[in-house]
PDB file of N, CA and C in Angstrom:
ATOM      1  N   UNK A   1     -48.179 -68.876  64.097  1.00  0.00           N
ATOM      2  CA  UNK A   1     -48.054 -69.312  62.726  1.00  0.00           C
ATOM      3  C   UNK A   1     -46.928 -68.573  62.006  1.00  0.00           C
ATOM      4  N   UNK A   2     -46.989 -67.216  62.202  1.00  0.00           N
ATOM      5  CA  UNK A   2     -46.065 -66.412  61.623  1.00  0.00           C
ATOM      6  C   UNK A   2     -44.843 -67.041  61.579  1.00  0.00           C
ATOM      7  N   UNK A   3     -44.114 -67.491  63.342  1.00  0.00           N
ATOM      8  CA  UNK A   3     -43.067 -67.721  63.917  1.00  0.00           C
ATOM      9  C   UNK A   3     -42.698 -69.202  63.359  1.00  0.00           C
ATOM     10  N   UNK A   4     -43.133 -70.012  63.032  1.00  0.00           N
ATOM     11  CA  UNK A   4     -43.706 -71.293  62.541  1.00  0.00           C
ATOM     12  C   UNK A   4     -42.928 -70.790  60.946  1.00  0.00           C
ATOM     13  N   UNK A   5     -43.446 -70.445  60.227  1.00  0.00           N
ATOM     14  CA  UNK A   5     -43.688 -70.443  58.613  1.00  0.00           C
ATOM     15  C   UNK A   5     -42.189 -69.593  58.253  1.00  0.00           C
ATOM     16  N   UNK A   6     -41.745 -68.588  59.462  1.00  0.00           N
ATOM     17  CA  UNK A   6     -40.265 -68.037  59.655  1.00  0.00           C
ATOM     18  C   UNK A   6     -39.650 -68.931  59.961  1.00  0.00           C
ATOM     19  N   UNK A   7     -39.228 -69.572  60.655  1.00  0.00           N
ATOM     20  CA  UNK A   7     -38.327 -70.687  61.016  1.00  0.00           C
ATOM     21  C   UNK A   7     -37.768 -71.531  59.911  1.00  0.00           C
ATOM     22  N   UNK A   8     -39.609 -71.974  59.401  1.00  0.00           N
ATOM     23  CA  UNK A   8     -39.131 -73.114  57.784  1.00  0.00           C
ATOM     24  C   UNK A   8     -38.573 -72.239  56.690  1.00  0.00           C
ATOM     25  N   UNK A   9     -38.643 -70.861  56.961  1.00  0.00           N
ATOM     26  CA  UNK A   9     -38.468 -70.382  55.483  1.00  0.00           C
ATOM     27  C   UNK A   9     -36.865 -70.110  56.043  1.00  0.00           C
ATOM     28  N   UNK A  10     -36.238 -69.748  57.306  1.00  0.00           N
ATOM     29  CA  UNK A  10     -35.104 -69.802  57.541  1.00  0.00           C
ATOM     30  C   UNK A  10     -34.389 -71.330  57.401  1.00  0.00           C
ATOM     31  N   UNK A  11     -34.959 -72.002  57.586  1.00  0.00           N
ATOM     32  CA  UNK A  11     -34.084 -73.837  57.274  1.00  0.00           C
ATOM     33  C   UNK A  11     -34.060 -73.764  55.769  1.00  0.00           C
ATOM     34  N   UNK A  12     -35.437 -73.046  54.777  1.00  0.00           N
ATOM     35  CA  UNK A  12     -34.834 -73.866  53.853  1.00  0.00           C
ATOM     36  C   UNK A  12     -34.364 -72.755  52.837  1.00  0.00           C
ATOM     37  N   UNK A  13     -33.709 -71.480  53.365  1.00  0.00           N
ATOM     38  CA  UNK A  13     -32.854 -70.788  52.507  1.00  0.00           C
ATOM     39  C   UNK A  13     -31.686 -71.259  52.299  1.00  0.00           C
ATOM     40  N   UNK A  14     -30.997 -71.935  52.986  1.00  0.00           N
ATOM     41  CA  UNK A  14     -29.371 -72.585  52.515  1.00  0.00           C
ATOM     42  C   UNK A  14     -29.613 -73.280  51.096  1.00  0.00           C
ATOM     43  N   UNK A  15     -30.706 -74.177  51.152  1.00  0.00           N
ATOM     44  CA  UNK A  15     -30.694 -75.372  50.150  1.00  0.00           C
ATOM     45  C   UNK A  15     -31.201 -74.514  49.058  1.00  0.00           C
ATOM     46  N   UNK A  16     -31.331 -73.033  48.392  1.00  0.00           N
ATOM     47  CA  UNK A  16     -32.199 -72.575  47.393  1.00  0.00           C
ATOM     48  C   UNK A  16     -32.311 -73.750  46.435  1.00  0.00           C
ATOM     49  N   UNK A  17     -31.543 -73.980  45.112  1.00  0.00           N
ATOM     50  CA  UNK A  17     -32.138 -74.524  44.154  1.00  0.00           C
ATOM     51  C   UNK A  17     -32.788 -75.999  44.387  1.00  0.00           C
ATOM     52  N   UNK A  18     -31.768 -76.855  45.345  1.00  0.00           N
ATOM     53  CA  UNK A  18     -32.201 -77.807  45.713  1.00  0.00           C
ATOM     54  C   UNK A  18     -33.398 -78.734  46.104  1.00  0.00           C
ATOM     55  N   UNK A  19     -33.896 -77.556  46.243  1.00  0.00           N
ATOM     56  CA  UNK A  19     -35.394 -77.831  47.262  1.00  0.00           C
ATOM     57  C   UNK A  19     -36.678 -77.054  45.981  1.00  0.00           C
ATOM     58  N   UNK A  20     -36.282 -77.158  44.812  1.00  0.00           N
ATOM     59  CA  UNK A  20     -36.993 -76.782  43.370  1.00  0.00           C
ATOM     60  C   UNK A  20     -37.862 -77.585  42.843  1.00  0.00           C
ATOM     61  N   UNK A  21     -39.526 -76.848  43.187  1.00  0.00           N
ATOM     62  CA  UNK A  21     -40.757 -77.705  42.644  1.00  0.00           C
ATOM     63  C   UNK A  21     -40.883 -76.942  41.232  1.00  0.00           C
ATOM     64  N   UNK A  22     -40.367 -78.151  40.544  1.00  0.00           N
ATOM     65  CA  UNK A  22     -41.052 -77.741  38.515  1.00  0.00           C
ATOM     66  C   UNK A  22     -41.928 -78.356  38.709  1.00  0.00           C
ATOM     67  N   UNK A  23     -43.178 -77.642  37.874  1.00  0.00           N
ATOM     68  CA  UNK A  23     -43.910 -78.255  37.182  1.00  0.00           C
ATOM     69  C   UNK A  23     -43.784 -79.417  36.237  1.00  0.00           C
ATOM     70  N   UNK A  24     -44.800 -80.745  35.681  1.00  0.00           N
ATOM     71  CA  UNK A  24     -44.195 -81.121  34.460  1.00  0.00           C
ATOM     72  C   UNK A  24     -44.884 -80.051  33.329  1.00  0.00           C
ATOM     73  N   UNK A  25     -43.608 -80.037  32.352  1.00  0.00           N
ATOM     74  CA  UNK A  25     -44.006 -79.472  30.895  1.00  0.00           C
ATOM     75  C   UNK A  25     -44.397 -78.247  31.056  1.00  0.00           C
ATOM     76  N   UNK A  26     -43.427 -77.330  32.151  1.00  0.00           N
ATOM     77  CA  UNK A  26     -43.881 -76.269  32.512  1.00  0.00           C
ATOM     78  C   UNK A  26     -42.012 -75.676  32.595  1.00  0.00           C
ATOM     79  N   UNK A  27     -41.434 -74.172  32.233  1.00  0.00           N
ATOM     80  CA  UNK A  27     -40.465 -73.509  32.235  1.00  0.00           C
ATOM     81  C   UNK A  27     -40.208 -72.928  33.364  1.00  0.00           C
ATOM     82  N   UNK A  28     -41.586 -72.335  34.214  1.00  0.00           N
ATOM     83  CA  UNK A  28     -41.187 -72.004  35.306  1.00  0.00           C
ATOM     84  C   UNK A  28     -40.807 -72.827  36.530  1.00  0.00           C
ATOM     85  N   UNK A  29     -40.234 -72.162  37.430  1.00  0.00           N
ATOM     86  CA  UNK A  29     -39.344 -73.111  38.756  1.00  0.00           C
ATOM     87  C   UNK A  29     -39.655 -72.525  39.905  1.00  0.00           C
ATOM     88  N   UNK A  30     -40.178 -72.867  40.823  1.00  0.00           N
ATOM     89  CA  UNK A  30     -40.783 -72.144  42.419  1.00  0.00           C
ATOM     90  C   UNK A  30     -39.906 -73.090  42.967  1.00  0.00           C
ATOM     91  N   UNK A  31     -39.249 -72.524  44.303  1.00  0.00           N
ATOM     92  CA  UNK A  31     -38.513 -73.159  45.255  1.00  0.00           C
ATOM     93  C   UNK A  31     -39.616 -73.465  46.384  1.00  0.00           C
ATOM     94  N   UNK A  32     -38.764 -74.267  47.246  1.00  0.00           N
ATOM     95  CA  UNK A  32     -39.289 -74.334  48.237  1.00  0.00           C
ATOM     96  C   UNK A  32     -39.668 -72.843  49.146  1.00  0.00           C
ATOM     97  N   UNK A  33     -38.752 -72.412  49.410  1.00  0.00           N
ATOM     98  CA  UNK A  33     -38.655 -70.581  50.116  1.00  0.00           C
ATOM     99  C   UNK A  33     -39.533 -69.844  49.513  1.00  0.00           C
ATOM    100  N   UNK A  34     -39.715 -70.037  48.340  1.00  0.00           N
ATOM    101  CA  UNK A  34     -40.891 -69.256  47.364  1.00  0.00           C
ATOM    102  C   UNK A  34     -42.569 -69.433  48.103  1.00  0.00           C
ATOM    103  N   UNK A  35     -42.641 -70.944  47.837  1.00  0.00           N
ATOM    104  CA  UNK A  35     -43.909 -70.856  48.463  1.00  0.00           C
ATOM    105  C   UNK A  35     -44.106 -70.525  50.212  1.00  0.00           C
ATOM    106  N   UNK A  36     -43.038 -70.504  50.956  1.00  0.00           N
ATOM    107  CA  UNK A  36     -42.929 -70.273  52.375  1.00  0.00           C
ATOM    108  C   UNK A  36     -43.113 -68.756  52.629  1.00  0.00           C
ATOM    109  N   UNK A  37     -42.426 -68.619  51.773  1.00  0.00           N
ATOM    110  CA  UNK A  37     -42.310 -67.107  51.850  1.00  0.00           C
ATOM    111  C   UNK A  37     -44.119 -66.332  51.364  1.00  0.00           C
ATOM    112  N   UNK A  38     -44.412 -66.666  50.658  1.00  0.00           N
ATOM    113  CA  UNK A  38     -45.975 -66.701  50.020  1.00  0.00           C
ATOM    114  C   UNK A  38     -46.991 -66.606  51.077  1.00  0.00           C
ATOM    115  N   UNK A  39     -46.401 -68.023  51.601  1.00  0.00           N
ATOM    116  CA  UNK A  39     -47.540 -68.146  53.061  1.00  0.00           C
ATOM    117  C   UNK A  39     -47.075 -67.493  54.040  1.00  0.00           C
ATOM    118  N   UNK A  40     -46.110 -66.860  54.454  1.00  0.00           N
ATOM    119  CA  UNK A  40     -45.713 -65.975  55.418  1.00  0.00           C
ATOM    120  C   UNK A  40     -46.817 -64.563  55.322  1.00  0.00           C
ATOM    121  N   UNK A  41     -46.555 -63.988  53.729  1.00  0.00           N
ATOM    122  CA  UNK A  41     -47.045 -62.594  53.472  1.00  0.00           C
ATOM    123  C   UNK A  41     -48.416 -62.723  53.445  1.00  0.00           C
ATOM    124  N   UNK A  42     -49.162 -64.287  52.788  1.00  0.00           N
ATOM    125  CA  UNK A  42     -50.592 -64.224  53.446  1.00  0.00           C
ATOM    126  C   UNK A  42     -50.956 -64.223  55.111  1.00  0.00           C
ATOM    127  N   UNK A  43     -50.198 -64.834  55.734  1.00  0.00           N
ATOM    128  CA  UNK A  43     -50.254 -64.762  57.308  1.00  0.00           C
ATOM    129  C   UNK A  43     -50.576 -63.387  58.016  1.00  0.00           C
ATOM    130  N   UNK A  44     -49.447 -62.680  57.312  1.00  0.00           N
ATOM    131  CA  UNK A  44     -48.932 -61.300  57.680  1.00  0.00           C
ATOM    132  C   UNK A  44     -49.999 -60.511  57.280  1.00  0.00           C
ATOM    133  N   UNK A  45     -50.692 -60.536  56.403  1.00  0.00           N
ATOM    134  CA  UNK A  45     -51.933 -59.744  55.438  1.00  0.00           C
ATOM    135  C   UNK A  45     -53.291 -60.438  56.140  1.00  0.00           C
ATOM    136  N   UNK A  46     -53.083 -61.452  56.776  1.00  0.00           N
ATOM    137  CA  UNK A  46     -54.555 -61.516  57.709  1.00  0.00           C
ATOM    138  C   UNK A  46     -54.394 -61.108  58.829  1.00  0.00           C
ATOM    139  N   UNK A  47     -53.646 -60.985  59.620  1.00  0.00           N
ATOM    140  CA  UNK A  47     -53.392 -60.125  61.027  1.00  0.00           C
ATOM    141  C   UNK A  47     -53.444 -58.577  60.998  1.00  0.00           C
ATOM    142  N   UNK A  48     -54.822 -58.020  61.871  1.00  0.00           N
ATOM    143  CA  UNK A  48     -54.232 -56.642  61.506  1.00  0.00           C
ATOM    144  C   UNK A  48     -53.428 -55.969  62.484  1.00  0.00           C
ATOM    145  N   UNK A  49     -53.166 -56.657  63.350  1.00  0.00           N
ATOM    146  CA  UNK A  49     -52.383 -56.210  64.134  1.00  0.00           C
ATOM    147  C   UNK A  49     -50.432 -55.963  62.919  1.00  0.00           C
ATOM    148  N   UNK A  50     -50.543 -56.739  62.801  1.00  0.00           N
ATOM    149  CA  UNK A  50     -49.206 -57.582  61.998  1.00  0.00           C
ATOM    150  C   UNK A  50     -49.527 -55.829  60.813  1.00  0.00           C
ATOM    151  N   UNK A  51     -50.517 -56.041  60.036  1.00  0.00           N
ATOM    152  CA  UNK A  51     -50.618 -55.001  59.691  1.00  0.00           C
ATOM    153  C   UNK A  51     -50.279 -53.434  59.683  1.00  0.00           C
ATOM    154  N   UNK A  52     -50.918 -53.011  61.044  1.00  0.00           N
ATOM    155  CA  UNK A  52     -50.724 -51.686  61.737  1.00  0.00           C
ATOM    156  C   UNK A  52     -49.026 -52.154  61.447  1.00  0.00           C
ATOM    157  N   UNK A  53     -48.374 -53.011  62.002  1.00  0.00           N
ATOM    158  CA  UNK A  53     -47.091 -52.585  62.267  1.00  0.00           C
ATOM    159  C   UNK A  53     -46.408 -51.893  61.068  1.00  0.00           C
ATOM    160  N   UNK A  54     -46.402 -53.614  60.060  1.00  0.00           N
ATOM    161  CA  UNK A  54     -45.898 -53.274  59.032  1.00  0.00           C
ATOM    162  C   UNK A  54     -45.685 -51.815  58.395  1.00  0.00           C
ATOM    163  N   UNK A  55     -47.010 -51.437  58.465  1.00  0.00           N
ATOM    164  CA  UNK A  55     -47.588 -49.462  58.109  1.00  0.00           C
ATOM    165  C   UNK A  55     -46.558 -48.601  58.549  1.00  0.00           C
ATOM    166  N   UNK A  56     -46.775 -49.051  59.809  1.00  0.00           N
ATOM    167  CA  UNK A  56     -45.605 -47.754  60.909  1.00  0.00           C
ATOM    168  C   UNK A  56     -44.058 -48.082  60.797  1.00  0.00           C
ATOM    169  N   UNK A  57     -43.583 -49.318  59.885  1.00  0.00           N
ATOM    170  CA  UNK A  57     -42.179 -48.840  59.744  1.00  0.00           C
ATOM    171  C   UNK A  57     -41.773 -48.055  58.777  1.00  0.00           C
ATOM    172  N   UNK A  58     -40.777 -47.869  59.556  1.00  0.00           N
ATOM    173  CA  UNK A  58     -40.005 -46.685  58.326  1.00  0.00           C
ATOM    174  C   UNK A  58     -39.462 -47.460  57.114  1.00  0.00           C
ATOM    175  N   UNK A  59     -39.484 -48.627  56.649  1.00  0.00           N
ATOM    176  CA  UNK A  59     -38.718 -49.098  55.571  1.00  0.00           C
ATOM    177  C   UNK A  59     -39.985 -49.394  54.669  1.00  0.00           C
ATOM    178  N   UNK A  60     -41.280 -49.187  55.481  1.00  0.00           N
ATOM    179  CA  UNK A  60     -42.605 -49.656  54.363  1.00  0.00           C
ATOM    180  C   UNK A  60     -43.102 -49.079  53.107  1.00  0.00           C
ATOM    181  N   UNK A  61     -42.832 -47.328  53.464  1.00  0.00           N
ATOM    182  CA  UNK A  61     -42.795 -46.493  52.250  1.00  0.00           C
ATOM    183  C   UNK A  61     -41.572 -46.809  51.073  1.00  0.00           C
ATOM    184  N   UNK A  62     -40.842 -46.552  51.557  1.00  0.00           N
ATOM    185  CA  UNK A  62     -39.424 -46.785  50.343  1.00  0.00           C
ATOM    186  C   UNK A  62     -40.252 -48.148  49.512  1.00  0.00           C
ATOM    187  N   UNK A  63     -40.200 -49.342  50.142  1.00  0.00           N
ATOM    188  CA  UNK A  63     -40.557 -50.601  49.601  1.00  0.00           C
ATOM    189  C   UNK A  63     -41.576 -50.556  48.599  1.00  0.00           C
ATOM    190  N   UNK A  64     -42.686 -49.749  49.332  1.00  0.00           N
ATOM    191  CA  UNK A  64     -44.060 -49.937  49.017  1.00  0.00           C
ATOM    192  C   UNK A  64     -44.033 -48.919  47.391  1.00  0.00           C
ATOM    193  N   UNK A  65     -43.131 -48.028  47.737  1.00  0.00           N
ATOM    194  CA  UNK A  65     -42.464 -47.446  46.156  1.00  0.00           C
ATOM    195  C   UNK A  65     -42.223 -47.613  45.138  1.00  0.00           C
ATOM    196  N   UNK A  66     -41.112 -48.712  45.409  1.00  0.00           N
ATOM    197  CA  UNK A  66     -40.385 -49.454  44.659  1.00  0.00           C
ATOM    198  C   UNK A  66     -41.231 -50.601  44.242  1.00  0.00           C
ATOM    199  N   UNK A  67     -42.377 -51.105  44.995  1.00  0.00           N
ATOM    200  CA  UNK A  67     -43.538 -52.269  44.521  1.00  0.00           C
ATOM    201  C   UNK A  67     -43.905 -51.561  43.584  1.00  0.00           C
ATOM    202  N   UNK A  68     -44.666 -50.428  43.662  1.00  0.00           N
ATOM    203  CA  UNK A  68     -45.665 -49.342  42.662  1.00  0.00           C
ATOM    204  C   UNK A  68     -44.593 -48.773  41.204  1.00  0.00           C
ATOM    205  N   UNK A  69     -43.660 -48.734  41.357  1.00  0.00           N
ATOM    206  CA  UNK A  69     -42.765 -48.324  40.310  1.00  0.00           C
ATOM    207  C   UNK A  69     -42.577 -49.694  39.694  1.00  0.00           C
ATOM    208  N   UNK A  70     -42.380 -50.846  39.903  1.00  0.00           N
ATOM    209  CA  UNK A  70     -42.515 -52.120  39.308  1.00  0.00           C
ATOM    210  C   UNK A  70     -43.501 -52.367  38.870  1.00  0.00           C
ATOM    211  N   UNK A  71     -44.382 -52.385  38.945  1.00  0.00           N
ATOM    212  CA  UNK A  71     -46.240 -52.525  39.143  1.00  0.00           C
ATOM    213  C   UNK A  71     -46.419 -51.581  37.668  1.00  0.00           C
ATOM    214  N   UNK A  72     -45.992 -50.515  38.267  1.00  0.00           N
ATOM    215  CA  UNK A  72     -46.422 -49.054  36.622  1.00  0.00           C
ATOM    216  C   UNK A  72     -45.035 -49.714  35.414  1.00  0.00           C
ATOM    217  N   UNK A  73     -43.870 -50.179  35.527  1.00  0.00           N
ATOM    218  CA  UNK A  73     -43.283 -50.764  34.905  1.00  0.00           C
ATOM    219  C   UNK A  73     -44.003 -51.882  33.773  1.00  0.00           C
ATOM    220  N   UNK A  74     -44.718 -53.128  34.905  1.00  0.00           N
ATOM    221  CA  UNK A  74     -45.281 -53.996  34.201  1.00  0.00           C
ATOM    222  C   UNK A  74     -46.431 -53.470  33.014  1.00  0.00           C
ATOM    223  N   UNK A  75     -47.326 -52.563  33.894  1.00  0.00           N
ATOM    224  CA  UNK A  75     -48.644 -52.537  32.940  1.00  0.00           C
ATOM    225  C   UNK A  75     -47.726 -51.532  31.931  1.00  0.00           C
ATOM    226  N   UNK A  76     -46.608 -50.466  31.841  1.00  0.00           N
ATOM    227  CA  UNK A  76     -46.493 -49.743  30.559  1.00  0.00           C
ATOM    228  C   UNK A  76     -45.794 -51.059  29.733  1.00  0.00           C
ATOM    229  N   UNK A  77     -45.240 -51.931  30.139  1.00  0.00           N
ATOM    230  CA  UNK A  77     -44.893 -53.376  29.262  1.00  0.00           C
ATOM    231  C   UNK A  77     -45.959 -53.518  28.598  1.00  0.00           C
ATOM    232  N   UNK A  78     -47.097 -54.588  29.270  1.00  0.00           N
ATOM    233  CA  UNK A  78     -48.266 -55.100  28.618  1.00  0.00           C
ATOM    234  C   UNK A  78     -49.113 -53.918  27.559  1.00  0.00           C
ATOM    235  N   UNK A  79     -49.001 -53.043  28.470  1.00  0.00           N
ATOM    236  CA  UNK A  79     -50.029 -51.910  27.065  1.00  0.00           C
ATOM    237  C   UNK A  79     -48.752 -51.511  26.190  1.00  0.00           C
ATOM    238  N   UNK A  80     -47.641 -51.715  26.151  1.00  0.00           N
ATOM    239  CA  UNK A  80     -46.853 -51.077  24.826  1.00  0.00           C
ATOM    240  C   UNK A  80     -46.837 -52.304  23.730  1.00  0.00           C
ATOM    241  N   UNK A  81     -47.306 -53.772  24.384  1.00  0.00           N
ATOM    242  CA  UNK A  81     -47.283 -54.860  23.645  1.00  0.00           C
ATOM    243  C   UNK A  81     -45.786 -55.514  23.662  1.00  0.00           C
ATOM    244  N   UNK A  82     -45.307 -55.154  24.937  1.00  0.00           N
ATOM    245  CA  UNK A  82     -44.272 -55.894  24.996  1.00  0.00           C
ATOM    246  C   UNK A  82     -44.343 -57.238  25.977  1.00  0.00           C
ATOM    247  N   UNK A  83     -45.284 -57.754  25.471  1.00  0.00           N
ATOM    248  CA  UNK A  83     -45.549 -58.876  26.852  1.00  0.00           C
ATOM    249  C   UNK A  83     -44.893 -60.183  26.635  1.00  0.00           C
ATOM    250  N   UNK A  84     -43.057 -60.340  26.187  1.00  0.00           N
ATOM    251  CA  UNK A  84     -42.921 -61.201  25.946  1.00  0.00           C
ATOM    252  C   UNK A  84     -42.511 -62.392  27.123  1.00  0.00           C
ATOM    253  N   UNK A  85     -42.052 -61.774  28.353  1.00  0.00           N
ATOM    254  CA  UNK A  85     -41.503 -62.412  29.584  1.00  0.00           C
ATOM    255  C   UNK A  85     -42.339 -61.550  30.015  1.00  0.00           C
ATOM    256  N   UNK A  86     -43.686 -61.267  30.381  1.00  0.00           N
ATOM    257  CA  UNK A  86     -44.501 -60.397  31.142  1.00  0.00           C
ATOM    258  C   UNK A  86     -44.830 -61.513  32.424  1.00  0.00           C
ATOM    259  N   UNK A  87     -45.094 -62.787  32.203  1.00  0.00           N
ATOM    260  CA  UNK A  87     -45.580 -63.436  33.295  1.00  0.00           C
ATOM    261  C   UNK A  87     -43.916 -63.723  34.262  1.00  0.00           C
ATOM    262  N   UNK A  88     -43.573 -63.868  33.905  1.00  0.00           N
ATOM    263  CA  UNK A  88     -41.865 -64.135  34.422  1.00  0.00           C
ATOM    264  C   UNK A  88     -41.472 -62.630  35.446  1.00  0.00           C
ATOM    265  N   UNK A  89     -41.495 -61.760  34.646  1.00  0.00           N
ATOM    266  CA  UNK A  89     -42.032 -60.593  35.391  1.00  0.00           C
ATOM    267  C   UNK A  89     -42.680 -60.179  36.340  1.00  0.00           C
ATOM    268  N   UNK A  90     -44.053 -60.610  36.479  1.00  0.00           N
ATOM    269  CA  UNK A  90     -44.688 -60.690  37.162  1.00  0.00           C
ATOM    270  C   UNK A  90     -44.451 -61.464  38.488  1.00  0.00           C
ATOM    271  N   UNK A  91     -43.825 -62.955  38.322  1.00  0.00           N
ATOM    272  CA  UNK A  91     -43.374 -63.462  38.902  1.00  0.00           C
ATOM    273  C   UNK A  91     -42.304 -63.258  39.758  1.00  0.00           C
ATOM    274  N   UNK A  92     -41.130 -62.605  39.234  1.00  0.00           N
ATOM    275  CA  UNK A  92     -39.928 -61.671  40.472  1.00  0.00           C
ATOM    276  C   UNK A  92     -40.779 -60.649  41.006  1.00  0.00           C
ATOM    277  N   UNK A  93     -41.489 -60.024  40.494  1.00  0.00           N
ATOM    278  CA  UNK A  93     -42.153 -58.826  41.741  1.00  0.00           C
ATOM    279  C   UNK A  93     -43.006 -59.242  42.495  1.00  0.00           C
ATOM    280  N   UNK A  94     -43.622 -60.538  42.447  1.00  0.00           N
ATOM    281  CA  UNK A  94     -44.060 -61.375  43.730  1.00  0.00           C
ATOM    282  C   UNK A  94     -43.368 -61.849  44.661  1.00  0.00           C
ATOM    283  N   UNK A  95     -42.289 -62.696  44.131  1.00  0.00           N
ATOM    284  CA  UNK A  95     -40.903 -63.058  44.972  1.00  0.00           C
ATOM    285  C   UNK A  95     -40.465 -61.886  45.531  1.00  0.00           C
ATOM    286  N   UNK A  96     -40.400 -60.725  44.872  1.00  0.00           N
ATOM    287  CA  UNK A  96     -39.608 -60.009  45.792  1.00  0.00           C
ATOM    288  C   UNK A  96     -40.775 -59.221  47.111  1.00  0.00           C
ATOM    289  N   UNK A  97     -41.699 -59.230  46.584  1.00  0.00           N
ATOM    290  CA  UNK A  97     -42.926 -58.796  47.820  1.00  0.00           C
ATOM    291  C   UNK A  97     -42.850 -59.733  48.630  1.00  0.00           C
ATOM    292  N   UNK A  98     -43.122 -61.372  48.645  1.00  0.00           N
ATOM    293  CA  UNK A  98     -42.906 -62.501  49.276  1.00  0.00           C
ATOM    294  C   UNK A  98     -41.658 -62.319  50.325  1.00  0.00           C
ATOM    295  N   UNK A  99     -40.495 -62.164  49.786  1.00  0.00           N
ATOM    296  CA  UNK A  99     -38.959 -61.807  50.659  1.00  0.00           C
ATOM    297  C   UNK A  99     -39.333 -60.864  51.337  1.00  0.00           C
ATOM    298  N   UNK A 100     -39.448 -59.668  51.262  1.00  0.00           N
ATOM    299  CA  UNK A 100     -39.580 -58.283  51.689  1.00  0.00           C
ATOM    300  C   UNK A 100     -40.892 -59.023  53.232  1.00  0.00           C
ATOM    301  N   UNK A 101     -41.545 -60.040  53.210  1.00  0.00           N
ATOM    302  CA  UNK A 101     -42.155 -60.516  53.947  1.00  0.00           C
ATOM    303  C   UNK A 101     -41.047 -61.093  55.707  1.00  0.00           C
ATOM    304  N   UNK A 102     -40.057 -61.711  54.791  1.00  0.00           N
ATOM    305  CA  UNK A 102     -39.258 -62.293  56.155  1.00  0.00           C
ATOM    306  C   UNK A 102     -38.451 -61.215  56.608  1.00  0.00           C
ATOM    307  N   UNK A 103     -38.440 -59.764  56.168  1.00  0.00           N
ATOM    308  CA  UNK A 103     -38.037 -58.737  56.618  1.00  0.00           C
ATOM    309  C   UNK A 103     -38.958 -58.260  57.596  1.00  0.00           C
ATOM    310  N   UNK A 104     -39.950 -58.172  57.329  1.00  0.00           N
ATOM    311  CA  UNK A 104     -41.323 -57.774  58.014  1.00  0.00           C
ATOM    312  C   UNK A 104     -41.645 -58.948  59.426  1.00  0.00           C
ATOM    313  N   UNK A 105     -41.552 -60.054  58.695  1.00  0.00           N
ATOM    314  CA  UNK A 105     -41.872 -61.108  60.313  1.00  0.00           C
ATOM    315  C   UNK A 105     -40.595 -60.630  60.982  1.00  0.00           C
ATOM    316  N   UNK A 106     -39.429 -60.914  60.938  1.00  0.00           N
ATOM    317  CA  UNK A 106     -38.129 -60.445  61.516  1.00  0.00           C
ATOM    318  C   UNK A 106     -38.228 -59.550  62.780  1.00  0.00           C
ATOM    319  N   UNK A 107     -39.151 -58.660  62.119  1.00  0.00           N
ATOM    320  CA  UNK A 107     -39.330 -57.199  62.854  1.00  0.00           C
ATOM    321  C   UNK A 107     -40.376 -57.088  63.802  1.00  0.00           C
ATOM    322  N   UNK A 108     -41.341 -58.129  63.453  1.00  0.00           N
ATOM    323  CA  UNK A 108     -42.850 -58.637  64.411  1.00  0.00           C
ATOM    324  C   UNK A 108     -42.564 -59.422  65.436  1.00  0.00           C
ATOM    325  N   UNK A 109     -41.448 -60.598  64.940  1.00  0.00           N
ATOM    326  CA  UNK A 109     -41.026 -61.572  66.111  1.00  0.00           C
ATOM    327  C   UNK A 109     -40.071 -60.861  67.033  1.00  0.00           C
ATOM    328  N   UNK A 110     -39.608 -59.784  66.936  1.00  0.00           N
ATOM    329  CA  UNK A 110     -39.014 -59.022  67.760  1.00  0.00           C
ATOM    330  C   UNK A 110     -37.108 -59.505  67.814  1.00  0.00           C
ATOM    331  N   UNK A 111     -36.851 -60.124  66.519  1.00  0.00           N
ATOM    332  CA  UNK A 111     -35.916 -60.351  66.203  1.00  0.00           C
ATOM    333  C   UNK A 111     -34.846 -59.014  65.762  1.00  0.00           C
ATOM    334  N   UNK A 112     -35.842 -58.124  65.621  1.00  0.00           N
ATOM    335  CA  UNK A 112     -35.165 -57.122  64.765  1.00  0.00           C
ATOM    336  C   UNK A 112     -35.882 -55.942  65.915  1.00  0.00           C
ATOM    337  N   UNK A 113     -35.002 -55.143  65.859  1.00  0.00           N
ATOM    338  CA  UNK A 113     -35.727 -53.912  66.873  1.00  0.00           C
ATOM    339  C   UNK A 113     -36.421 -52.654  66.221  1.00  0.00           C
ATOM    340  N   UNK A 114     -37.723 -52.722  66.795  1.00  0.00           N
ATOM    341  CA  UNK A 114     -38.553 -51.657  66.651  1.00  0.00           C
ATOM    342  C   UNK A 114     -38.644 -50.316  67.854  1.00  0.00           C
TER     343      UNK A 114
END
């Protein structure tokens, strides 16, 4: 599945905007790669094998940092009452956890050397 859900999310990075599900009567815009990428990192988060790995690379701490420093970013937003693009917000630090995903399959499919 992993190898599967990598492949589509590699076909449909060329086309980014192109391949853009709006909502109606809605501001926000999810791509196609968005939701691929989504279902990749749930894939990846039910395997614990896929798991263990993820753990043991060396690029998981730095990342996993930089998630938590975004994360303490958002909530000092919302509790200072600055929640004016808070969901929008919220939204790139999913996308970017989501991406940080086809880095991670990359490295499982043995595309990338461990």
């Amino acid at each position: 599945m992993i190898r599967l859900l990598l492949s589509l999310a590699i076909f449909a990075w060329p086309f980014g905007q192109l391949l853009q599900l709006t909502p109606v009567g809605n501001s926000l815009r999810f791509q196609l790669l968005d939701l691929l990428t989504v279902l990749l990192s749930l894939s990846l988060l039910v395997s614990s094998s896929a798991r263990r790995k993820i753990a043991a690379d060396p690029l998981f701490r730095p990342f996993a940092l930089f998630v938590l420093a975004g994360a303490v970013s958002l909530i000092a937003a919302f509790l200072s009452g600055n929640c004016e693009n808070l969901l929008f917000a919220e939204l790139f630090l999913l996308r970017f956890i989501s991406y940080l995903s086809v880095y991670f399959a990359f490295r499982l499919e043995g595309l990338g050397k461990y």
